[in-house]
N, C-alpha and C. Protein backbone atom coordinates (compact mmCIF):
# COMPACT_ATOMS: atom_id res chain seq x y z
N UNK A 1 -3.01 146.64 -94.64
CA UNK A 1 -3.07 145.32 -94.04
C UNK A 1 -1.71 145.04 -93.41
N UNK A 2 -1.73 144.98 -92.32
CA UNK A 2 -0.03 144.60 -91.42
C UNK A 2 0.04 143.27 -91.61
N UNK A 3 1.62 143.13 -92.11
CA UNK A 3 2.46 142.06 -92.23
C UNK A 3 2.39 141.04 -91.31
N UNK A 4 2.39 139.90 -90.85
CA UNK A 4 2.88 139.21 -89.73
C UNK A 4 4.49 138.82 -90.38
N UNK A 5 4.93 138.46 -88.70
CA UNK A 5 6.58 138.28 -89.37
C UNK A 5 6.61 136.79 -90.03
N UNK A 6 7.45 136.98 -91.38
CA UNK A 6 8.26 135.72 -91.90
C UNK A 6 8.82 134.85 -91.21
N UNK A 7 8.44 133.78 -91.10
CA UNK A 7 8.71 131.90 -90.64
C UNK A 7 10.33 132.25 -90.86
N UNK A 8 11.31 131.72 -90.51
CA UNK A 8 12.46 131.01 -91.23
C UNK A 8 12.99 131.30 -92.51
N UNK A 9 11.49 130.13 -92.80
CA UNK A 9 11.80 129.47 -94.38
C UNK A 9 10.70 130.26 -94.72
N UNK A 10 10.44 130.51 -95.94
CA UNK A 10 9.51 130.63 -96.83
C UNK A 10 9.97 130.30 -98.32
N UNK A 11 9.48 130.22 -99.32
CA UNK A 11 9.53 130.01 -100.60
C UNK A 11 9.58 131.15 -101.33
N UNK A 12 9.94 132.07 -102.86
CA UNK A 12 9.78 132.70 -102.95
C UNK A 12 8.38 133.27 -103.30
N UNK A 13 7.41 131.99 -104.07
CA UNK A 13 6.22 132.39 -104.31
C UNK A 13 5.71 132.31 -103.18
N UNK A 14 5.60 132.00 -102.19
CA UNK A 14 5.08 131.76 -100.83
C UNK A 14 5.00 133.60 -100.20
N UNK A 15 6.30 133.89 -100.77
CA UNK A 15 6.29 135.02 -99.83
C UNK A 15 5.47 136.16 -100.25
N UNK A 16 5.50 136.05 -101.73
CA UNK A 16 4.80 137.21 -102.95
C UNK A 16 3.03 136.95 -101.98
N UNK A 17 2.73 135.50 -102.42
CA UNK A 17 1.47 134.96 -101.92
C UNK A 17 0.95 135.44 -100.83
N UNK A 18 2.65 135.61 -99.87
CA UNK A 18 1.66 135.85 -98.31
C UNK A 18 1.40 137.31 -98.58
N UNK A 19 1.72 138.11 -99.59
CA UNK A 19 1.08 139.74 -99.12
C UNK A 19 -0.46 139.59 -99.09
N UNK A 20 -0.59 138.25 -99.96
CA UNK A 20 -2.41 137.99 -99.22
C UNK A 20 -2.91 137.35 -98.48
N UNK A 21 -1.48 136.86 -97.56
CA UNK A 21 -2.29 135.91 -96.26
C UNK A 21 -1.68 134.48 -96.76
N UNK A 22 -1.22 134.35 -98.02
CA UNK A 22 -0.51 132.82 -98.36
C UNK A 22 0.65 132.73 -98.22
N UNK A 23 1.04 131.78 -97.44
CA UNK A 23 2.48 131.83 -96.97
C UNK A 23 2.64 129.81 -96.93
N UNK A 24 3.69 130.05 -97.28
CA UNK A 24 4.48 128.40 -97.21
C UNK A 24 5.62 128.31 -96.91
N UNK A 25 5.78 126.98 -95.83
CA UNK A 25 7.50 126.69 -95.55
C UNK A 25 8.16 125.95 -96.36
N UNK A 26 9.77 125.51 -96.07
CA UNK A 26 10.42 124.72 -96.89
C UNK A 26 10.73 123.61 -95.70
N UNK A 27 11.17 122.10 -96.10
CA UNK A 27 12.14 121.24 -95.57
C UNK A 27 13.11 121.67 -95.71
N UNK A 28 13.68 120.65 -94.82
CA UNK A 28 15.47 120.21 -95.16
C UNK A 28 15.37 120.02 -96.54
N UNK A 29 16.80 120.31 -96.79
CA UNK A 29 17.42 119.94 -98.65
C UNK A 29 17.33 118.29 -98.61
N UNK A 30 16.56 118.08 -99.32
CA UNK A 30 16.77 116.54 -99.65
C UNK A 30 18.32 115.85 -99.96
N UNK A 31 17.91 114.52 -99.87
CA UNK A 31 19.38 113.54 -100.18
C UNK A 31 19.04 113.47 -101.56
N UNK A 32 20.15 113.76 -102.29
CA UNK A 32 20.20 113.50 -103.76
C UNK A 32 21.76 112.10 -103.72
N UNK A 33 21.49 111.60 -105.09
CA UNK A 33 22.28 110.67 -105.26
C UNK A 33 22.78 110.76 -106.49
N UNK A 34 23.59 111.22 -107.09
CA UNK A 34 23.95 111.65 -108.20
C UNK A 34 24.89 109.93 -108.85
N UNK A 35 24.10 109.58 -110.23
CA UNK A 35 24.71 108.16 -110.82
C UNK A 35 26.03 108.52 -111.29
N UNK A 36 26.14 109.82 -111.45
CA UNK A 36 27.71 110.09 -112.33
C UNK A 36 28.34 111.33 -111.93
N UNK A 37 29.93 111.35 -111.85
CA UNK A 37 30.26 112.53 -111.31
C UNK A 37 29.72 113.68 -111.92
N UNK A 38 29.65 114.92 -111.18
CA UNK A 38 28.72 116.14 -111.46
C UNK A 38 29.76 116.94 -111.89
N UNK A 39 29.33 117.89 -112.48
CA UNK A 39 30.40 119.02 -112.83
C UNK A 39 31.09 119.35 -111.98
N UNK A 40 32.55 119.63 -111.79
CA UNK A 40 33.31 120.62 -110.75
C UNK A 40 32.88 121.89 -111.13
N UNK A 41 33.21 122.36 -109.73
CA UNK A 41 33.36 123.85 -109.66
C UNK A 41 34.91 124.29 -109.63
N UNK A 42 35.96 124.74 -110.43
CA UNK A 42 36.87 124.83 -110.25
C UNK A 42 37.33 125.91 -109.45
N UNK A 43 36.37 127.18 -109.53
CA UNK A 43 36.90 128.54 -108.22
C UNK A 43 35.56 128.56 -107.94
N UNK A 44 35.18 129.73 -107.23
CA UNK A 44 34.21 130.71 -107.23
C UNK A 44 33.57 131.43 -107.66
N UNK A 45 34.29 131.95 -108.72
CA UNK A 45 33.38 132.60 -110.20
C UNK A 45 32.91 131.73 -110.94
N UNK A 46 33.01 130.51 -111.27
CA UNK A 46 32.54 129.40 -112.24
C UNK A 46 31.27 129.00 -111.07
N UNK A 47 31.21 129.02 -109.82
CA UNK A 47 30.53 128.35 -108.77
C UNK A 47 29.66 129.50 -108.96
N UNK A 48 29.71 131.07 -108.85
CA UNK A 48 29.19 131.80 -108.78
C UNK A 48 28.04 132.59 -110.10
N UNK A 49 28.89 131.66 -111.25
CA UNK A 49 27.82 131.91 -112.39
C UNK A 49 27.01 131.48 -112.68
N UNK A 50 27.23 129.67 -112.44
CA UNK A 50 26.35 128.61 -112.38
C UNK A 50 24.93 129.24 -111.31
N UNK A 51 25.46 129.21 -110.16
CA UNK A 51 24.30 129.46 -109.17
C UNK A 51 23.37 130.51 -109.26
N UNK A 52 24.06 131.25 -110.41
CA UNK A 52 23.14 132.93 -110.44
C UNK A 52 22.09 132.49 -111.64
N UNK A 53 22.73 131.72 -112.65
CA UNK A 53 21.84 131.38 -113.40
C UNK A 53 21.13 130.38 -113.90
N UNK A 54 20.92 129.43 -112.71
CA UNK A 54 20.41 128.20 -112.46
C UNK A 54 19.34 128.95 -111.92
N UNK A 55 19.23 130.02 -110.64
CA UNK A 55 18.59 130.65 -109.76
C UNK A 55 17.69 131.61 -110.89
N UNK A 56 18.01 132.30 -111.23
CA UNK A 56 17.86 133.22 -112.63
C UNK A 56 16.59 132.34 -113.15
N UNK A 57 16.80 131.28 -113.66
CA UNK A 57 16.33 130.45 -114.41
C UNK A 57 14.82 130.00 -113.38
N UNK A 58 14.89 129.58 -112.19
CA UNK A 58 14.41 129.24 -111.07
C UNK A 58 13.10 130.34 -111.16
N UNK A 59 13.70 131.67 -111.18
CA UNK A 59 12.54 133.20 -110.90
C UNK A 59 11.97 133.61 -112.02
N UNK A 60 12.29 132.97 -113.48
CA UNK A 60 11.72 132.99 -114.42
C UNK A 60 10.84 131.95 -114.67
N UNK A 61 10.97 131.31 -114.35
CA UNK A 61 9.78 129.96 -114.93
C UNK A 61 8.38 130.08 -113.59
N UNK A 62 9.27 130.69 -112.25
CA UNK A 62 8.10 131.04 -111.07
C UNK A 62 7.10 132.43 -111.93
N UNK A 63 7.79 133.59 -111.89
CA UNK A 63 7.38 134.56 -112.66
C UNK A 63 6.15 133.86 -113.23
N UNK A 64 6.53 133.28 -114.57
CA UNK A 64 5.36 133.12 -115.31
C UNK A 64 4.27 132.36 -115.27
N UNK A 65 4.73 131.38 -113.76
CA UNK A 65 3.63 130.54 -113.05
C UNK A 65 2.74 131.43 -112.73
N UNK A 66 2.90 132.26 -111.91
CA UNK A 66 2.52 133.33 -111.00
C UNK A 66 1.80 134.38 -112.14
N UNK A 67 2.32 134.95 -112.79
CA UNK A 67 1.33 135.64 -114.33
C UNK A 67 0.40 134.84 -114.51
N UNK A 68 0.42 133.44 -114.93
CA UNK A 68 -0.62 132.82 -115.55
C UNK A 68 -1.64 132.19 -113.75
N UNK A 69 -1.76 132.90 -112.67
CA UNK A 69 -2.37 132.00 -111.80
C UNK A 69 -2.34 131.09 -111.35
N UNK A 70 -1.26 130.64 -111.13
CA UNK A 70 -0.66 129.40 -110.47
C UNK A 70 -1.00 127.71 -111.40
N UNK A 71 -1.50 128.25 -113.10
CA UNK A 71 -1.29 127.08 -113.57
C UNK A 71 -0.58 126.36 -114.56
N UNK A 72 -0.28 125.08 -114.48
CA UNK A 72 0.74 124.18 -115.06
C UNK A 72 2.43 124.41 -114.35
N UNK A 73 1.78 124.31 -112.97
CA UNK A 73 2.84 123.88 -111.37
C UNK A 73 4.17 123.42 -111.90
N UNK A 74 4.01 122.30 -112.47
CA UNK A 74 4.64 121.29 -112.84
C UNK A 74 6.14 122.05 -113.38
N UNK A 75 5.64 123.14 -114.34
CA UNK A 75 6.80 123.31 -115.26
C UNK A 75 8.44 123.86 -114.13
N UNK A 76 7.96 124.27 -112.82
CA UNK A 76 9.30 124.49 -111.86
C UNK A 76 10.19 122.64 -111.53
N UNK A 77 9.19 121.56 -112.06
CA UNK A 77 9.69 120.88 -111.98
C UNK A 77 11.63 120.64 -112.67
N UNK A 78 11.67 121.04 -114.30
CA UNK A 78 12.76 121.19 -114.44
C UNK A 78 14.20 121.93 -113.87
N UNK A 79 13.60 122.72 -112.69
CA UNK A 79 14.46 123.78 -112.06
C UNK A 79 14.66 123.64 -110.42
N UNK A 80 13.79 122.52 -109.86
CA UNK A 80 13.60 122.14 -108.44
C UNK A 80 13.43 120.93 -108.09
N UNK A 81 14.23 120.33 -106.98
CA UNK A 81 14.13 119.41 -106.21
C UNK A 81 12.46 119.25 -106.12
N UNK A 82 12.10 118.06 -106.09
CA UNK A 82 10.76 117.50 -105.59
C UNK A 82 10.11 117.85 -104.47
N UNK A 83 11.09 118.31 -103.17
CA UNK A 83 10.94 119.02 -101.94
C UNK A 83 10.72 120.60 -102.41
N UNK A 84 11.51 121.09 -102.85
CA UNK A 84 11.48 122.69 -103.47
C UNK A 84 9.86 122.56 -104.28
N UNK A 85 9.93 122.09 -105.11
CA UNK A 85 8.74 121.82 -106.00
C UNK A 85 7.53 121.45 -104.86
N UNK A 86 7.41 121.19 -104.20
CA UNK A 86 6.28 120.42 -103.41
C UNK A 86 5.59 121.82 -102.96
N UNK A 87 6.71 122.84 -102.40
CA UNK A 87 6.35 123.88 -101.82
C UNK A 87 5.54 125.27 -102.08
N UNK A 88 6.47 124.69 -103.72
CA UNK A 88 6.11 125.87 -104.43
C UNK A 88 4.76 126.09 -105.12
N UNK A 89 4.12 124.57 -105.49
CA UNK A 89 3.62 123.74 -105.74
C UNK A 89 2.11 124.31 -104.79
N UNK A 90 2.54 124.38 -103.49
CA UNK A 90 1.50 124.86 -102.80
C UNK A 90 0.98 126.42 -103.17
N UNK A 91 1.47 127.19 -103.07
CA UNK A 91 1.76 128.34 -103.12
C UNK A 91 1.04 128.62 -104.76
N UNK A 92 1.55 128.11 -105.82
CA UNK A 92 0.74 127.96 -106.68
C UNK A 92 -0.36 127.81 -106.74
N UNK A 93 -1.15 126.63 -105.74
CA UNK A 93 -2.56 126.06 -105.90
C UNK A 93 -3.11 127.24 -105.14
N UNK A 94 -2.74 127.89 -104.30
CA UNK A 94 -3.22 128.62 -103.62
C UNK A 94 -3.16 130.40 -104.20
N UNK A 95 -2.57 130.28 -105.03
CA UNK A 95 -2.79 131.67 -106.09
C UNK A 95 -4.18 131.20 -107.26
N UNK A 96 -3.65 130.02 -107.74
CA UNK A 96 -5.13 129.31 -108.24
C UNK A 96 -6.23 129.45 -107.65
N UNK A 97 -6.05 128.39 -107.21
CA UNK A 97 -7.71 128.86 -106.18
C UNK A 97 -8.36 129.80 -105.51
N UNK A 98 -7.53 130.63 -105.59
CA UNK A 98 -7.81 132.11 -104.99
C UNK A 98 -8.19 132.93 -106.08
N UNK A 99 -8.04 132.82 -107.42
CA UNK A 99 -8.46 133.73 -108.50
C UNK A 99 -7.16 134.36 -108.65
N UNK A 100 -6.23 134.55 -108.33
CA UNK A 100 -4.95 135.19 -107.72
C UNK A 100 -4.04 135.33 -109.21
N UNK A 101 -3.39 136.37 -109.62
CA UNK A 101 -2.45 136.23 -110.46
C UNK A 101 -1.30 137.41 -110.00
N UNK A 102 -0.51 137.65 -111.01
CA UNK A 102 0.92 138.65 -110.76
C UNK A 102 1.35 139.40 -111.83
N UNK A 103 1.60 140.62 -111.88
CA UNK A 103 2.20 140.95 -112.35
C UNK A 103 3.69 141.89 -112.04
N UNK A 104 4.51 142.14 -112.96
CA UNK A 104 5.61 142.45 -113.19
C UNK A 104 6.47 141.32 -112.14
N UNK A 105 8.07 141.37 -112.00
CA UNK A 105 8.45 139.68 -112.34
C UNK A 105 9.50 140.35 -111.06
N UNK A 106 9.75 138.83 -110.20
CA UNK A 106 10.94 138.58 -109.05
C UNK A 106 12.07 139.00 -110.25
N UNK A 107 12.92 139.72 -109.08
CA UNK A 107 14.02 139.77 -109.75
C UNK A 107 15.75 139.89 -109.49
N UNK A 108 16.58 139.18 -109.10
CA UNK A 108 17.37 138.87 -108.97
C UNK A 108 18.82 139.53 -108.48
N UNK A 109 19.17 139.82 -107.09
CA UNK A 109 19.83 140.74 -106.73
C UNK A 109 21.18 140.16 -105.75
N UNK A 110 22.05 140.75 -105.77
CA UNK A 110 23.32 140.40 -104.73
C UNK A 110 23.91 138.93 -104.51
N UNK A 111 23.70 138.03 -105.71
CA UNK A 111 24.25 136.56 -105.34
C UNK A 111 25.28 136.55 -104.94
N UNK A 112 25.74 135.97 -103.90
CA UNK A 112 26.88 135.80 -103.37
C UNK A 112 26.94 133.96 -102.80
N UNK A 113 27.96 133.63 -103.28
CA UNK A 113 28.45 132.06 -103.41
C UNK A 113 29.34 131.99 -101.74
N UNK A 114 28.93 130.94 -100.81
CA UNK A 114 28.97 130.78 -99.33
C UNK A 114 30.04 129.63 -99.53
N UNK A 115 29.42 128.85 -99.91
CA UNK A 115 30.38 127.47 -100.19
C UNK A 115 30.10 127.19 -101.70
N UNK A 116 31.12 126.26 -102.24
CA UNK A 116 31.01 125.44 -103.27
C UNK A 116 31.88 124.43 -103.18
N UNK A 117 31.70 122.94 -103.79
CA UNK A 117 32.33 122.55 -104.01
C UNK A 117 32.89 121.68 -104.82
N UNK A 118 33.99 120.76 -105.43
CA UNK A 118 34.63 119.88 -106.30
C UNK A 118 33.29 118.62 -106.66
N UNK A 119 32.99 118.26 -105.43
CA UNK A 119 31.79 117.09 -105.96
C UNK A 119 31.11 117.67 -104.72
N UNK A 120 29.40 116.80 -105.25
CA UNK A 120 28.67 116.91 -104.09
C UNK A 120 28.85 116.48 -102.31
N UNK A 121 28.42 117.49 -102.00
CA UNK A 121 28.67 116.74 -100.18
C UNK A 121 27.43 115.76 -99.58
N UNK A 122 27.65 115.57 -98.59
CA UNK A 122 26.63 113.93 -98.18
C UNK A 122 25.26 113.85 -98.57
N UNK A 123 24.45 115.37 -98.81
CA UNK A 123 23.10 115.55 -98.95
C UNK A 123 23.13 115.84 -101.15
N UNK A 124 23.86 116.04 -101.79
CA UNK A 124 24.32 116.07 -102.78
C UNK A 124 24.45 117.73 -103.74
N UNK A 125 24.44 118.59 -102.62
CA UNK A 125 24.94 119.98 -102.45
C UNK A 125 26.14 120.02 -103.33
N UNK A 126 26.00 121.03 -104.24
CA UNK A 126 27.78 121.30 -104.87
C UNK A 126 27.22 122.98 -104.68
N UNK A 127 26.34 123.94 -104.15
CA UNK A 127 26.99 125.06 -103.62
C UNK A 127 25.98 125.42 -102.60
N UNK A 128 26.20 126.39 -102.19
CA UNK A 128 25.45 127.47 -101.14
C UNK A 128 25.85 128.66 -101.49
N UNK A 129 24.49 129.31 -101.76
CA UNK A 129 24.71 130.80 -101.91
C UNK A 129 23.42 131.86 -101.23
N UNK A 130 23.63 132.93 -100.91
CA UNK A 130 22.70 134.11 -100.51
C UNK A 130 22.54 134.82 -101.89
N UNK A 131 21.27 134.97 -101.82
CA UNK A 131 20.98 136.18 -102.88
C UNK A 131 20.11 136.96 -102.26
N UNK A 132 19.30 137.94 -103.14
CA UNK A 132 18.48 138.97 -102.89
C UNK A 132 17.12 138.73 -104.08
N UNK A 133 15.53 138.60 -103.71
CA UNK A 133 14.75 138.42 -104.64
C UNK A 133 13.95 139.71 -104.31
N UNK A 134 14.33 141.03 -105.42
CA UNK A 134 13.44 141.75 -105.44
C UNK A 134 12.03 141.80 -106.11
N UNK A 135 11.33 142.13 -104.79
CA UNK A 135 9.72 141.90 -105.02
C UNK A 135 8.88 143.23 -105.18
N UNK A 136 9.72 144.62 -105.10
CA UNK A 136 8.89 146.39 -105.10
C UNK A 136 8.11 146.01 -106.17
N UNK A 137 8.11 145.23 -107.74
CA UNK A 137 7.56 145.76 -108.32
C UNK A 137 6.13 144.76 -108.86
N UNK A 138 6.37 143.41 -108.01
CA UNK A 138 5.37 142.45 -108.52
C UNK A 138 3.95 143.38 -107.61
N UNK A 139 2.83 142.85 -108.39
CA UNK A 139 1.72 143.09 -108.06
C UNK A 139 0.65 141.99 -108.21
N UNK A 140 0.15 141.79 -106.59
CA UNK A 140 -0.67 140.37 -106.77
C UNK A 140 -2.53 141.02 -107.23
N UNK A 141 -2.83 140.59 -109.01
CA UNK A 141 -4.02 140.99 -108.81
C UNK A 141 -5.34 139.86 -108.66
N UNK A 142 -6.43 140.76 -108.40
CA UNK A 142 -7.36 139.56 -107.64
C UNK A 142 -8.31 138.83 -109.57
N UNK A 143 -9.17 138.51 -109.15
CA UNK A 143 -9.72 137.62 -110.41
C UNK A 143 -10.19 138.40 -111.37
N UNK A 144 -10.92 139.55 -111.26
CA UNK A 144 -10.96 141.13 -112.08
C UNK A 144 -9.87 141.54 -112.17
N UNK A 145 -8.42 141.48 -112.05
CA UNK A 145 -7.32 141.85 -112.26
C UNK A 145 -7.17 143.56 -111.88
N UNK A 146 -7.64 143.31 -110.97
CA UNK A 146 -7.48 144.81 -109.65
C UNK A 146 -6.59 144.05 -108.90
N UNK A 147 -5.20 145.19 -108.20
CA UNK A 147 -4.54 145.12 -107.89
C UNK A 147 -4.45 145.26 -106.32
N UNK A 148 -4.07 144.16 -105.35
CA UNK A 148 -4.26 144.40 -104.19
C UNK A 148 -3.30 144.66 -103.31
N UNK A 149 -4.13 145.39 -102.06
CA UNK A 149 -2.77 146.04 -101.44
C UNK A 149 -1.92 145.42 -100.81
N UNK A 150 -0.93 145.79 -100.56
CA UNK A 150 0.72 145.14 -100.30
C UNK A 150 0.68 146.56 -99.40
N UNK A 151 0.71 146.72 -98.60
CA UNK A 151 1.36 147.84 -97.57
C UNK A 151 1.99 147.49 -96.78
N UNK A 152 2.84 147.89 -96.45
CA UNK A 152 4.34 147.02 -94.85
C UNK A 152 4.86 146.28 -95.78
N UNK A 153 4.88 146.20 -97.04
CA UNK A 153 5.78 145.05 -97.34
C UNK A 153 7.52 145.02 -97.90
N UNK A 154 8.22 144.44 -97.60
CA UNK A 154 9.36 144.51 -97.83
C UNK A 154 9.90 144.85 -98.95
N UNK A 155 10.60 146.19 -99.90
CA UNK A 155 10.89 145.69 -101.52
C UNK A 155 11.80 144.18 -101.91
N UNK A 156 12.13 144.06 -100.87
CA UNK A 156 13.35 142.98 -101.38
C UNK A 156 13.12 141.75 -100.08
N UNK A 157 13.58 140.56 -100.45
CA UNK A 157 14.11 139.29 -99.45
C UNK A 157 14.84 138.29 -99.61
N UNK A 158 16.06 138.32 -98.26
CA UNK A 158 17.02 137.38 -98.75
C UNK A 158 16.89 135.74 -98.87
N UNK A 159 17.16 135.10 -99.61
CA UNK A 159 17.30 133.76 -99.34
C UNK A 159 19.12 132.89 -99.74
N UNK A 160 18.73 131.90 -98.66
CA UNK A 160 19.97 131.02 -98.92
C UNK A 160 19.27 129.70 -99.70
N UNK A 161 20.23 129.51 -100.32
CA UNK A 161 19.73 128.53 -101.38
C UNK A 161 20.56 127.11 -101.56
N UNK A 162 20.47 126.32 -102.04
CA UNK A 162 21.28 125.23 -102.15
C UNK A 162 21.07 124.37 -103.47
N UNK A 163 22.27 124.39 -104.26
CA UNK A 163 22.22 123.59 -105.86
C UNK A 163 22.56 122.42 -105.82
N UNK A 164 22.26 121.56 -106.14
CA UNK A 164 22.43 120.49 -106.33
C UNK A 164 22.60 119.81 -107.79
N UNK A 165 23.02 118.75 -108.15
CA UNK A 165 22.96 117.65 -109.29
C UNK A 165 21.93 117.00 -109.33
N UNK A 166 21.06 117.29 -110.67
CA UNK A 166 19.96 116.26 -110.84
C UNK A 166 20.17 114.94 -110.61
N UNK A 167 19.76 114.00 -110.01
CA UNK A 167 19.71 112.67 -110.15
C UNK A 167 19.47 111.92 -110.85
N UNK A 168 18.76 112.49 -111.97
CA UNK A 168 18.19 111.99 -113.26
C UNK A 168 19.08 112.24 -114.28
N UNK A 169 20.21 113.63 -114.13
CA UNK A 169 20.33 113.82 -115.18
C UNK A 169 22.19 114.52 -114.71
N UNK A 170 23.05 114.20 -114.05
CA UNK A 170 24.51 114.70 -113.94
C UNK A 170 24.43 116.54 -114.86
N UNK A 171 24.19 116.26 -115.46
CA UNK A 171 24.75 117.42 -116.10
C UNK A 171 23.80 118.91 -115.77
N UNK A 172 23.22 118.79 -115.24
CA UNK A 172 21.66 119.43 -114.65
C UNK A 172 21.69 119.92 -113.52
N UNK A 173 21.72 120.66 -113.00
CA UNK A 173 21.54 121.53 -111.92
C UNK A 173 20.20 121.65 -110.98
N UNK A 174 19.27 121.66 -109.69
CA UNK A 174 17.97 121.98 -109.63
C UNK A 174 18.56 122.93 -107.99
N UNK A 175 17.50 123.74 -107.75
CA UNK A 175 17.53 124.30 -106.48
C UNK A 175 17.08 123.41 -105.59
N UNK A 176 18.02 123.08 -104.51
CA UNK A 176 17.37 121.79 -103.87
C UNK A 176 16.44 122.09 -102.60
N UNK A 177 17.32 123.71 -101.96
CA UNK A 177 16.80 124.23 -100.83
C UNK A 177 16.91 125.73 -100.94
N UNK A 178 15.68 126.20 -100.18
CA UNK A 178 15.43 127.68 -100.61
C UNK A 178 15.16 127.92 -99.23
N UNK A 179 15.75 128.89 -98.35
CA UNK A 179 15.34 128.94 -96.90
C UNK A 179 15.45 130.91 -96.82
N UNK A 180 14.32 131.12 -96.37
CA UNK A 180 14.60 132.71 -96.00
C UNK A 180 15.66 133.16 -94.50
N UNK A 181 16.44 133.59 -95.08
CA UNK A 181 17.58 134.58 -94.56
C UNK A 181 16.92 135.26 -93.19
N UNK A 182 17.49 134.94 -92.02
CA UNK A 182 17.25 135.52 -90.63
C UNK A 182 17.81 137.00 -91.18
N UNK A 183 17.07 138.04 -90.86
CA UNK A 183 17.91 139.31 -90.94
C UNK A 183 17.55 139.26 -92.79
N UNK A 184 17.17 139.10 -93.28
CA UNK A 184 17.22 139.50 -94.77
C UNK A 184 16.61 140.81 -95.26
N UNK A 185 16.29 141.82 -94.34
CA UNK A 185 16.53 143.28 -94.43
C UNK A 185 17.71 143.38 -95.27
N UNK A 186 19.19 142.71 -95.51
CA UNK A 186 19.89 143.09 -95.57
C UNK A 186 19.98 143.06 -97.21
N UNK A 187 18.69 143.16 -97.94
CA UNK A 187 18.57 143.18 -98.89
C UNK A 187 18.31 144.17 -99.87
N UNK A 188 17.60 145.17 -98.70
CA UNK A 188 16.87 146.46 -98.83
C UNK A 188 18.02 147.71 -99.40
C-alpha cells in the first residue's frame, strides 16, 4: 500500500494510524497562563532531561492507548495540552472504531533541546526540542489481531515539540505542541 506524503504536522498516533489511511493534524501551541512561577531551567542539560522525560512519559501512556484500541483517550490528558489532547484524541477514536489496536511501543530517539528557557515565553513555552519517534517495530493489528501491512513506511519520524507549564498545576509539565519535522528523514 503506497504512503501518501506527511502534512507538516501530524501527531504521533496519527502517524502510526495513518499506515492505515488515519492521519491527523496539530494547531498552533496554545496560550497557557501559568498562576505561579514555573520551574527554571538553569542550562541545557536540566532543560534537556526534563523534555526527554516529560516526552518519554508522553509515548508511554500513547503506547498503551494504542495496545488497548484507542480506549480511555482521556488518560494522555495528564501529559498534554487540551490542543495536543484533542488530536490525539482523534486518532484514538479512529483506532477504536476501526477495530484497530498496536503492538510493540514508540520509542524514543535523538532529543535534542532548540531553545529553553528561565520562565515561560508569551504562549507559555519553557522549551523546544527535536526528537526522533521510532516506529520499525509497532504493528497496527486489525480486530482478529492480524497484523497489517505497513510497506513504504518510514522506521523512524522527527518531531518538534513544545513543553510547557500546566496551568492547573506550576509544577507540571504537558506537551503543548507536537509538529512533524520538514525533512524528518533525518531520523532514519
Amino acid at each position: 500500500m503506497p504512503m501518501t506524503p506527511l502534512p507538516r504536522t501530524v501527531s504521533t498516533l496519527a502517524f502510526v494510524s495513518g499506515l492505515l489511511g488515519l492521519a491527523a493534524c496539530t494547531g498552533p501551541a496554545p496560550a497557557l497562563s501559568p498562576t505561579s512561577t514555573p520551574p527554571v531551567f538553569e542550562n541545557e542539560e536540566e532543560a534537556l532531561a526534563v523534555v526527554t522525560e516529560v516526552y518519554q512519559q508522553f509515548l508511554d501512556i500513547s503506547n498503551t492507548i494504542l495496545h488497548e484500541g484507542g480506549v480511555n483517550p482521556e488518560r494522555i490528558d495528564v501529559i498534554a495540552s487540551a490542543d495536543v489532547a484533542a488530536i490525539e484524541y482523534e486518532a484514538y477514536s479512529r483506532m477504536r472504531d476501526g477495530g484497530y489496536s498496536s503492538r510493540g511501543d514508540i520509542t524514543l530517539s535523538g532529543v535534542q533541546v532548540r531553545e529553553f528557557y528561565n520562565s515561560p515565553d508569551s504562549v507559555g513555552v519553557v522549551a523546544r526540542a527535536f526528537a526522533c519517534e521510532i516506529i520499525g517495530s509497532v504493528e497496527i493489528l486489525d480486530a482478529n489481531g492480524q497484523p497489517q501491512p505497513q510497506s513504504d513506511r518510514l522506521p523512524a519520524i522527527g518531531f518538534e515539540i513544545s513543553l510547557g507549564v500546566d496551568p492547573a498545576s506550576s509544577g507540571r509539565f504537558l506537551i503543548t505542541s507536537k509538529d512533524a519535522e520538514e525533512g524528518a528523514s533525518s531520523c532514519a
